[in-house]
Protein backbone atom coordinates (compact mmCIF):
# COMPACT_ATOMS: atom_id res chain seq x y z
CA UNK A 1 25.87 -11.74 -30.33
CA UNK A 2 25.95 -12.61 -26.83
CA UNK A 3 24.10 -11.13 -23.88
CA UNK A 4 25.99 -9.71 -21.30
CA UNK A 5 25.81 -11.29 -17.92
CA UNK A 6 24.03 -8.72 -15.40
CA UNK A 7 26.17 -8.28 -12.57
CA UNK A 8 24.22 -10.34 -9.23
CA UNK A 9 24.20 -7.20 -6.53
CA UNK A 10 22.14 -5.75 -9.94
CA UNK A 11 20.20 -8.28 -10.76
CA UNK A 12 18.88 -8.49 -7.31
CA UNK A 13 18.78 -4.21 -6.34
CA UNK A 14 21.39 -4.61 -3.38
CA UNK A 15 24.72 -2.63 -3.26
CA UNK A 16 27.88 -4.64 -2.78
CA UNK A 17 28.09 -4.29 0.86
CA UNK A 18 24.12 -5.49 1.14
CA UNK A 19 24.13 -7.67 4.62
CA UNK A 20 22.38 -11.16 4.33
CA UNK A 21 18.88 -9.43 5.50
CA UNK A 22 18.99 -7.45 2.91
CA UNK A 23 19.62 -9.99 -0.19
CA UNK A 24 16.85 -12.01 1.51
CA UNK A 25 14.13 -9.33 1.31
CA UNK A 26 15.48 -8.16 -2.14
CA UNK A 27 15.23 -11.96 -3.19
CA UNK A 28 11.70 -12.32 -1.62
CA UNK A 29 10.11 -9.43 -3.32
CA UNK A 30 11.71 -10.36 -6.84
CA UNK A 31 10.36 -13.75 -6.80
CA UNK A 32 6.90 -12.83 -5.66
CA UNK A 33 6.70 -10.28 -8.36
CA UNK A 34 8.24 -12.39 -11.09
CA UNK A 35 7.50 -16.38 -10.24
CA UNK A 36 5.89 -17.77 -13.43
CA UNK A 37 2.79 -18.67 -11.54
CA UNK A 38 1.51 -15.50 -10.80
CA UNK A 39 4.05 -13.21 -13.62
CA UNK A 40 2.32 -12.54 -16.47
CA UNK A 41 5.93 -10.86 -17.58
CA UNK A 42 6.82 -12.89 -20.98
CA UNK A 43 9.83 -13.63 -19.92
CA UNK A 44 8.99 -14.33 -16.37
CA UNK A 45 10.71 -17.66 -16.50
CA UNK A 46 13.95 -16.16 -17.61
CA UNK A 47 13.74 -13.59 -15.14
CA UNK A 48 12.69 -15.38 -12.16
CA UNK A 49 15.77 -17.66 -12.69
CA UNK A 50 18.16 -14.88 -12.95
CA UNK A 51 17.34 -13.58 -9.43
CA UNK A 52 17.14 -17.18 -8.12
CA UNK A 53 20.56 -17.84 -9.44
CA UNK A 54 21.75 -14.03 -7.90
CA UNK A 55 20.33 -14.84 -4.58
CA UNK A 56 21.82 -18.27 -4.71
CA UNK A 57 25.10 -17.13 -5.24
CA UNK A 58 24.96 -14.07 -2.71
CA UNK A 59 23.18 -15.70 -0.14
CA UNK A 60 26.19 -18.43 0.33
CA UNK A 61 29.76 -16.20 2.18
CA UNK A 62 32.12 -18.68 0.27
CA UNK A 63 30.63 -18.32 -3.05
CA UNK A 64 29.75 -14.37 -2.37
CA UNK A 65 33.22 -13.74 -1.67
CA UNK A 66 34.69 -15.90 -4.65
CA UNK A 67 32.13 -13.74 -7.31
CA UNK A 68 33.11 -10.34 -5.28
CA UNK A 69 36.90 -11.36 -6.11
CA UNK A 70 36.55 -13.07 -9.51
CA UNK A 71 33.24 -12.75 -10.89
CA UNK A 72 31.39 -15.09 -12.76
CA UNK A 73 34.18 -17.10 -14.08
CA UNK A 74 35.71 -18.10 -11.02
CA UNK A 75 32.29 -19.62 -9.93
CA UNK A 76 32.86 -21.67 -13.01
CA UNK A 77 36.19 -22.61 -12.43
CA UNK A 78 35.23 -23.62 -9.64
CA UNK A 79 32.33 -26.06 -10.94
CA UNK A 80 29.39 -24.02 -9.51
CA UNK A 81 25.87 -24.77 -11.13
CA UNK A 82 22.83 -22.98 -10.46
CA UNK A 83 20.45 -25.38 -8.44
CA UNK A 84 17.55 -23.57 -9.36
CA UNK A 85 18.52 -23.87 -13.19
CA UNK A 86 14.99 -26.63 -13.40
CA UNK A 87 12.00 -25.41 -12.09
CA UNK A 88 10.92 -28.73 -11.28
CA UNK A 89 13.52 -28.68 -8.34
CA UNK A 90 11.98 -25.27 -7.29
CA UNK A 91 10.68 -26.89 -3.74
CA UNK A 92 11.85 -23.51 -2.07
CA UNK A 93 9.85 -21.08 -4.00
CA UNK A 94 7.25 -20.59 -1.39
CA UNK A 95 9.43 -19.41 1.32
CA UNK A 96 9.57 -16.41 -1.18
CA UNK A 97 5.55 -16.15 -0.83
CA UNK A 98 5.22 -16.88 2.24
CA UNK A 99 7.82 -16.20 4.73
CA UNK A 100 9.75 -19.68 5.65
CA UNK A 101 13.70 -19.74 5.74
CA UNK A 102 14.40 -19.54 2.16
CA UNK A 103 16.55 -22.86 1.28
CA UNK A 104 14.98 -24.86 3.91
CA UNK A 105 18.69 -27.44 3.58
CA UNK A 106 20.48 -25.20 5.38
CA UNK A 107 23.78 -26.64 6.44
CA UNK A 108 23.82 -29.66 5.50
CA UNK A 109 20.29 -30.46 7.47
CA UNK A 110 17.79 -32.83 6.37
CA UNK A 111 14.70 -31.07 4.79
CA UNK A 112 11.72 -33.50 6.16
CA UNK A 113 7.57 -32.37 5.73
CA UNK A 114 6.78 -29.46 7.82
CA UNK A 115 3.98 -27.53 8.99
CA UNK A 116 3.26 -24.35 7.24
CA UNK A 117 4.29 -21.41 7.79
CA UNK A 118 1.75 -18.69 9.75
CA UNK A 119 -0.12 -16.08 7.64
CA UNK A 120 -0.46 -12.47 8.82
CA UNK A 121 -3.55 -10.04 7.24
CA UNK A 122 -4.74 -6.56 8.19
CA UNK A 123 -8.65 -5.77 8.57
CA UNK A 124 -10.16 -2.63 8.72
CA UNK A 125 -13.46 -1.97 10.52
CA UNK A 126 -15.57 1.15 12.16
CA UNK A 127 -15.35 2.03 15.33
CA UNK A 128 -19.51 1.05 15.51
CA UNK A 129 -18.40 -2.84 14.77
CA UNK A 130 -15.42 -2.22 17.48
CA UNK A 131 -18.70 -1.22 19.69
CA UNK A 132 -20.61 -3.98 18.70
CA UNK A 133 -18.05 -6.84 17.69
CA UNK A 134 -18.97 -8.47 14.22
CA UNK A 135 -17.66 -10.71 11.93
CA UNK A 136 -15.34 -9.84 8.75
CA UNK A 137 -14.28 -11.37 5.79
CA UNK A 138 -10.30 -11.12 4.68
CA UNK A 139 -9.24 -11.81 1.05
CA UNK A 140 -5.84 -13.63 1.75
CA UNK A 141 -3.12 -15.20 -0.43
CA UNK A 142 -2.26 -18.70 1.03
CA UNK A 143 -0.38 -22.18 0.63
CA UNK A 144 -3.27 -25.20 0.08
CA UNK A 145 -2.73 -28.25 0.24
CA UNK A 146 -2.76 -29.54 -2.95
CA UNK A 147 -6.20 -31.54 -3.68
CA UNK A 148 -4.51 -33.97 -6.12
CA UNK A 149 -1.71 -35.43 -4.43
CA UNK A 150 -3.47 -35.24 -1.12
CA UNK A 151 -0.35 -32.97 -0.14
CA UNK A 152 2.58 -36.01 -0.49
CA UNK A 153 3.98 -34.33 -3.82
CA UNK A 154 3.75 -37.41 -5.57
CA UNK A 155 1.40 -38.33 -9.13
CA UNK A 156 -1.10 -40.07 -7.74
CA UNK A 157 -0.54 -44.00 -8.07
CA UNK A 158 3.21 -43.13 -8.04
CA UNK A 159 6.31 -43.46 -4.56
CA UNK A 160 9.05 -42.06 -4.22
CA UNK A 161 12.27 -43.95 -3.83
CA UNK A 162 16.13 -43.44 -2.07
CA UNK A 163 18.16 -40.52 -3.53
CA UNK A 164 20.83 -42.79 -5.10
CA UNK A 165 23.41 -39.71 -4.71
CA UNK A 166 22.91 -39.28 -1.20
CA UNK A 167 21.80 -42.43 -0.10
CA UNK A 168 18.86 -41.40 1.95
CA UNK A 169 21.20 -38.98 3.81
CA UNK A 170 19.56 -35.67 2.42
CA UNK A 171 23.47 -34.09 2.34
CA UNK A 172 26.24 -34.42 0.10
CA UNK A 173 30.31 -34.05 1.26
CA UNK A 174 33.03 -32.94 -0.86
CA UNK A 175 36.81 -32.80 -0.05
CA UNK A 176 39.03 -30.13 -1.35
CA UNK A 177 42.72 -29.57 -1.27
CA UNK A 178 44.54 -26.45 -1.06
CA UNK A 179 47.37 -25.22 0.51
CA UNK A 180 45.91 -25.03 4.32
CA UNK A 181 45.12 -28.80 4.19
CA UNK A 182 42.29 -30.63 3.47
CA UNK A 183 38.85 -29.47 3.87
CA UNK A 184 35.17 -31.13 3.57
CA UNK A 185 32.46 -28.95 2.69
CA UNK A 186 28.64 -30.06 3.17
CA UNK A 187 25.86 -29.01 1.71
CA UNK A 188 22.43 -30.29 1.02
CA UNK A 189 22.17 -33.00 -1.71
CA UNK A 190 20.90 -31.00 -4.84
CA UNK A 191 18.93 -34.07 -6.63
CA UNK A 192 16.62 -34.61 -3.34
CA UNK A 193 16.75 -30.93 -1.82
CA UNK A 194 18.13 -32.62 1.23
CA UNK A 195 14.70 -34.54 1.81
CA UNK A 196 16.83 -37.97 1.13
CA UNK A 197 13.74 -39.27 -1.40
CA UNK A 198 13.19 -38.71 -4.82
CA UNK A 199 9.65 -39.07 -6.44
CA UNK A 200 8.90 -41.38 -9.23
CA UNK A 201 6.78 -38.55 -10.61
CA UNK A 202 6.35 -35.31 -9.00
CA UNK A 203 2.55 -34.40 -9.33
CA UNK A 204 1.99 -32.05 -11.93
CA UNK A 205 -0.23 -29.57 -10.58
CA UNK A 206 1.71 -28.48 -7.20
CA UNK A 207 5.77 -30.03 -9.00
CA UNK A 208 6.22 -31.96 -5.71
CA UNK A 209 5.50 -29.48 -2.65
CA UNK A 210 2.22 -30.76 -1.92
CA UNK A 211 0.72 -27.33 -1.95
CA UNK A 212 -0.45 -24.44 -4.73
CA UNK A 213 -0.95 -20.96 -4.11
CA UNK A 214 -4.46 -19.80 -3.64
CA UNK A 215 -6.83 -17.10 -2.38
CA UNK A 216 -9.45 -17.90 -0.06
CA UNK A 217 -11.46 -15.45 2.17
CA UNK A 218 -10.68 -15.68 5.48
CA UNK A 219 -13.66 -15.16 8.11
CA UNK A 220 -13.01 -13.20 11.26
CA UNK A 221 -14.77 -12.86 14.43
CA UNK A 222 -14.19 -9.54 15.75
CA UNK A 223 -14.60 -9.60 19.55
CA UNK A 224 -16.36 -6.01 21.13
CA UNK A 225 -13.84 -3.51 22.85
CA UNK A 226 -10.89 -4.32 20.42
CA UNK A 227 -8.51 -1.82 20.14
CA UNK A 228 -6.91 -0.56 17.58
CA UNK A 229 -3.69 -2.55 16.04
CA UNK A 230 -4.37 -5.66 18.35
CA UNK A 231 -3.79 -8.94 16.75
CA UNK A 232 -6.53 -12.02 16.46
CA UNK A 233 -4.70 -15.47 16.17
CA UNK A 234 -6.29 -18.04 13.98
CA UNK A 235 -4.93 -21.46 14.31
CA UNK A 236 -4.85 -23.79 11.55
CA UNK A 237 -5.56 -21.18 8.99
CA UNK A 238 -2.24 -20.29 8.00
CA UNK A 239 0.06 -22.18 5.05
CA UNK A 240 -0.02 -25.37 4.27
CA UNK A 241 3.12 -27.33 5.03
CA UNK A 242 5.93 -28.36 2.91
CA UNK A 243 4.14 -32.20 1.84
CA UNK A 244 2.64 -32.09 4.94
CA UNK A 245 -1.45 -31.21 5.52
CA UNK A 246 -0.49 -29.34 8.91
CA UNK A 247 -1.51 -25.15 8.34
CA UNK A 248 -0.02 -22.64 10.51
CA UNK A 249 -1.83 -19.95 12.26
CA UNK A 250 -2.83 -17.08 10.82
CA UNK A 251 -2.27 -13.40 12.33
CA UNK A 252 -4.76 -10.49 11.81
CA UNK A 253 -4.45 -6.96 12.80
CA UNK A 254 -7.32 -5.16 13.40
CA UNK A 255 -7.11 -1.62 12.34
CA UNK A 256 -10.28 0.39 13.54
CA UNK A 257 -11.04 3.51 11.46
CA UNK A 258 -11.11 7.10 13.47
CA UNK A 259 -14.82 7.97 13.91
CA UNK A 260 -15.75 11.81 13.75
CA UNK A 261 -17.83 11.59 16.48
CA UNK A 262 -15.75 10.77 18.89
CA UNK A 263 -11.90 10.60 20.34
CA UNK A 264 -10.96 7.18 22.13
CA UNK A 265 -8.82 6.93 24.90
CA UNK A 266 -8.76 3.34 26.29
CA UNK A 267 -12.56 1.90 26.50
CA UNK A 268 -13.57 5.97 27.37
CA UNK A 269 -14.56 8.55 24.49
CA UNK A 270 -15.03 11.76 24.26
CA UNK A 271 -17.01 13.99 22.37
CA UNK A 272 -18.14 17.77 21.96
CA UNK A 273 -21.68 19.28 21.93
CA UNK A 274 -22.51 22.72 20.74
CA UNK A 275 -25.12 24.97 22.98
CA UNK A 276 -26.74 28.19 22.05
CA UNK A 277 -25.92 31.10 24.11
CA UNK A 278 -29.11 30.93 25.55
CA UNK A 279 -29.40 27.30 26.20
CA UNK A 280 -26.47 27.49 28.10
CA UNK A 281 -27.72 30.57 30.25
CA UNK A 282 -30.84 28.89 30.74
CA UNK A 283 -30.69 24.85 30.90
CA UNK A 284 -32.37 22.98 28.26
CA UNK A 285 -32.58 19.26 27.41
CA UNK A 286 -30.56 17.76 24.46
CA UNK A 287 -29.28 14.57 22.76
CA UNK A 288 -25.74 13.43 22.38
CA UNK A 289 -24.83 10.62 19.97
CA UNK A 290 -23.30 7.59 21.77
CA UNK A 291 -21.67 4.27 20.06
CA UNK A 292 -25.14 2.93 21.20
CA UNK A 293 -27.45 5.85 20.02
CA UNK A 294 -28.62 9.13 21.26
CA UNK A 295 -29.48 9.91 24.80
CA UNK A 296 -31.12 12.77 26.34
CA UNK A 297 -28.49 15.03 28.61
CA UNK A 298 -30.04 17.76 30.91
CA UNK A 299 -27.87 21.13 30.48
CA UNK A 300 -28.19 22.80 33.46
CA UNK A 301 -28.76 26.78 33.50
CA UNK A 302 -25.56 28.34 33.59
CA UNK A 303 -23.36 25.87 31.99
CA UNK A 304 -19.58 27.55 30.61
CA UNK A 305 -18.01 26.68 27.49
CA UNK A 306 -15.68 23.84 28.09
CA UNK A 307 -17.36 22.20 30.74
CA UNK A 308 -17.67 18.68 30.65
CA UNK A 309 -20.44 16.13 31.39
CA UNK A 310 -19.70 12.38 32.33
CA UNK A 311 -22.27 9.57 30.86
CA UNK A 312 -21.67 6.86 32.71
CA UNK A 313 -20.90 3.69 30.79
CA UNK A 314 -21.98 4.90 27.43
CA UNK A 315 -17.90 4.34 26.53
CA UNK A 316 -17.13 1.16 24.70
CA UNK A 317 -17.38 -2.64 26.07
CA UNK A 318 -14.03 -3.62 27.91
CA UNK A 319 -12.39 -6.33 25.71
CA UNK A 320 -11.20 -8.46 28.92
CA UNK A 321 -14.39 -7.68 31.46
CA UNK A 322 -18.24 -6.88 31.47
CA UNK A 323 -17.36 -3.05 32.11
CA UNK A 324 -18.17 -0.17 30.06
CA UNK A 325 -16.21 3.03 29.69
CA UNK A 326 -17.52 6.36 29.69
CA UNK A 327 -18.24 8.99 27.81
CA UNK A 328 -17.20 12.71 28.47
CA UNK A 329 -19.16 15.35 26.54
CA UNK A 330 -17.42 18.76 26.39
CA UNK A 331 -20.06 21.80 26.02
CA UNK A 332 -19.14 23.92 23.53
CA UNK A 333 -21.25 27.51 24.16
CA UNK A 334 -21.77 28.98 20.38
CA UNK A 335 -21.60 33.20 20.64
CA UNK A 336 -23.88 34.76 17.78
CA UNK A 337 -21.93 36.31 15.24
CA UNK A 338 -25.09 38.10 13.27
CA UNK A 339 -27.52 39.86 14.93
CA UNK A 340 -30.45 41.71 14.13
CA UNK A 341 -30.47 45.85 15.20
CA UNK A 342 -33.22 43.97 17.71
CA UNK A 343 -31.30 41.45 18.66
CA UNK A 344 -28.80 43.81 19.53
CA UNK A 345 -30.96 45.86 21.78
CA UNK A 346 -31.67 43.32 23.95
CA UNK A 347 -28.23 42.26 24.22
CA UNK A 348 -27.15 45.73 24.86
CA UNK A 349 -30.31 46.15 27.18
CA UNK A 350 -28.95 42.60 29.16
CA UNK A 351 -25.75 43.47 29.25
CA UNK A 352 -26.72 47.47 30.84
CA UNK A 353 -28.76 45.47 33.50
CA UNK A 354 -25.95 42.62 34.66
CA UNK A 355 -23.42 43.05 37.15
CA UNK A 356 -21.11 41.04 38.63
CA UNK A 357 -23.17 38.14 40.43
CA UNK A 358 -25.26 37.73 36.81
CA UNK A 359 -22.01 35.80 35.84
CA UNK A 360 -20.28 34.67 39.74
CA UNK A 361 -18.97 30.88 39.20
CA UNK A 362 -21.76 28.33 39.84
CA UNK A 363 -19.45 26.71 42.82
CA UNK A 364 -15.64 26.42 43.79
CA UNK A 365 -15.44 23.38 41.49
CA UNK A 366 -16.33 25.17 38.15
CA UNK A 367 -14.17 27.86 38.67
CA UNK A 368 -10.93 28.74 36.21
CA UNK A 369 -10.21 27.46 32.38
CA UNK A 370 -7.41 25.45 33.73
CA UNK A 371 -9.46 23.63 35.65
CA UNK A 372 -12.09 23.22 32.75
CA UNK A 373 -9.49 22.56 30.23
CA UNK A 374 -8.02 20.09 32.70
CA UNK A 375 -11.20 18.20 32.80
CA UNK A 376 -12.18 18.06 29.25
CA UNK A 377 -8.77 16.52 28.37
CA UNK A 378 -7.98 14.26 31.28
């Protein structure tokens, strides 16, 4: 019994009215999740052909809107073949991995070697190696060139010769009659994918791109004072090229993980330090933890909850300059909650024996919680 034909807008997870964008990202994910190469799917092969035909057919207006109006059998009637129905002619599959216009004969143009496309990675490190700068390692998937054919595409010991369909032209015309007139249609030349060559003998590890897919690490040097979600440019470690040695660049965002020591705001940070009642009453010396290590901060006697303290360049390294940013400390003034019957004689004793100068504002500046709650988030 025969197997129903899957409908394309199914095949590929689009509805009808999917705009091109949309078949191109449905096509891209399908064949990097099912291309035999990396699908250990048993019938990968089948599959991956399937959506190649879909996108093939959905990706082109004329033959999109002759399968929305007649299916599958008016493609036939009108003498459409899948191009992708050998997977030795497969010389677009990596625009699927990695991001070049998919069906680089677009239009009848010539398809010539290229450099590759550029490669874009995400690396995460701590705010410390922000401080510090450092250098990372990223675990990338990437077009090589392809170490036997040297990147040509060809056996080794074997050329390539004229596309006797095209004759070297990389595009093929065809006239059709109807009852408008005449009209030529051009389109790239299926036996050479447009290139205008054939090979004798494609080579058989890469099938005639001149690249594989592989995983390499990618080393990084983090510079200090990046922010996080800026992008590092790499050149020349990006995809190899279509038969062509030339790599693009490659693209990494930097992600730096929140620290819970501190809050960032440009190359300044901020932090909070807790005081004991009676620290704070009475001034005592303390550390605070910096990006750099601790440092000893004099609390003077008096000092109100919410008050903040200003460490001059103990912020992080500007990425562009020599400066440092700073680092505001907000004292946070801890109130007992337990308290011995002793413990609260002497606070009830205190308390009997202050008036209203034992708590008078140290100076004009210090006065009001707006103005402290101004300063500790400014």
């Amino acid at each position: 019994m025969a197997t129903a034909e899957r409908d394309y807008y199914e095949v590929l997870g689009v509805p009808r009215n999917a705009s091109d964008a949309d078949i191109k990202r449905a096509f891209r994910a399908l064949a990097r999740e099912l291309h035999p190469d990396v699908s250990s799917a048993p019938d990968a092969d089948g599959q991956f052909r399937e959506v190649a035909e879909a996108y093939e057919v959905l990706s082109d207006p004329e033959r999109r809107a002759t399968y929305d109006r007649y299916g599958r059998a008016g493609l036939r009637r009108g003498g459409f073949e899948p191009m992708f129905a050998d997977f030795g002619s497969l010389a677009d599959v990596f625009a699927a991995f990695f991001g070049e216009d998919l069906l680089g004969t677009t239009g009848g143009t010539r398809r010539r070697s290229q450099r590759g496309g550029d490669l874009q990675a995400v690396v995460e490190i701590d705010l410390q190696e922000a401080f510090t700068g450092s250098t990372v390692t990223a675990p990338v998937e990437v077009a090589l060139a392809c170490e036997r054919c040297g990147a040509t595409g060809a056996e080794p010991g074997t050329a390539s010769r004229v596309c006797t369909r095209c004759s070297g032209g990389g595009i093929v015309r065809t006239v059709s009659q109807n009852v408008f007139g005449q009209f030529v249609q051009q389109r790239a030349c299926s036996d050479c994918d447009g290139l205008g060559e054939v090979l004798e003998q494609p080579c058989g590890v890469c099938r005639g791109e001149g690249r594989v897919a592989g995983r390499r690490e990618l080393e990084l040097e983090i510079p200090r004072g990046i922010h996080d979600g800026q992008q590092i440019r790499v050149r020349g470690e990006g995809h190899a090229g279509f038969r062509s040695p030339g790599r693009g660049n490659a693209f990494v965002v930097v992600r730096v993980r929140p620290d819970p020591r501190f809050v960032r705001d440009g190359d300044d940070l901020h932090t909070a330090l807790r005081l004991t009642m009676t620290d704070a009453a009475l001034g005592a010396s303390t550390s605070v933890s910096t990006p750099a290590g601790e440092v000893e901060l004099e609390v003077a006697p008096g000092t109100q909850s919410g008050d903040v303290r200003i460490l001059k360049g103990h912020g992080m390294p500007s990425l562009r300059s020599s400066r440092m940013g700073d680092l505001y400390v907000r004292l946070d003034v801890a109130i007992p909650s337990q308290l011995t019957d002793e413990q609260r004689r002497l606070l009830e004793e205190f308390s009997n024996q202050a008036d209203s100068g034992t708590y008078a504002a140290k100076s004009d500046e210090d006065e009001g919680f707006f103005h402290r709650l101004k300063s500790a988030l400014r």
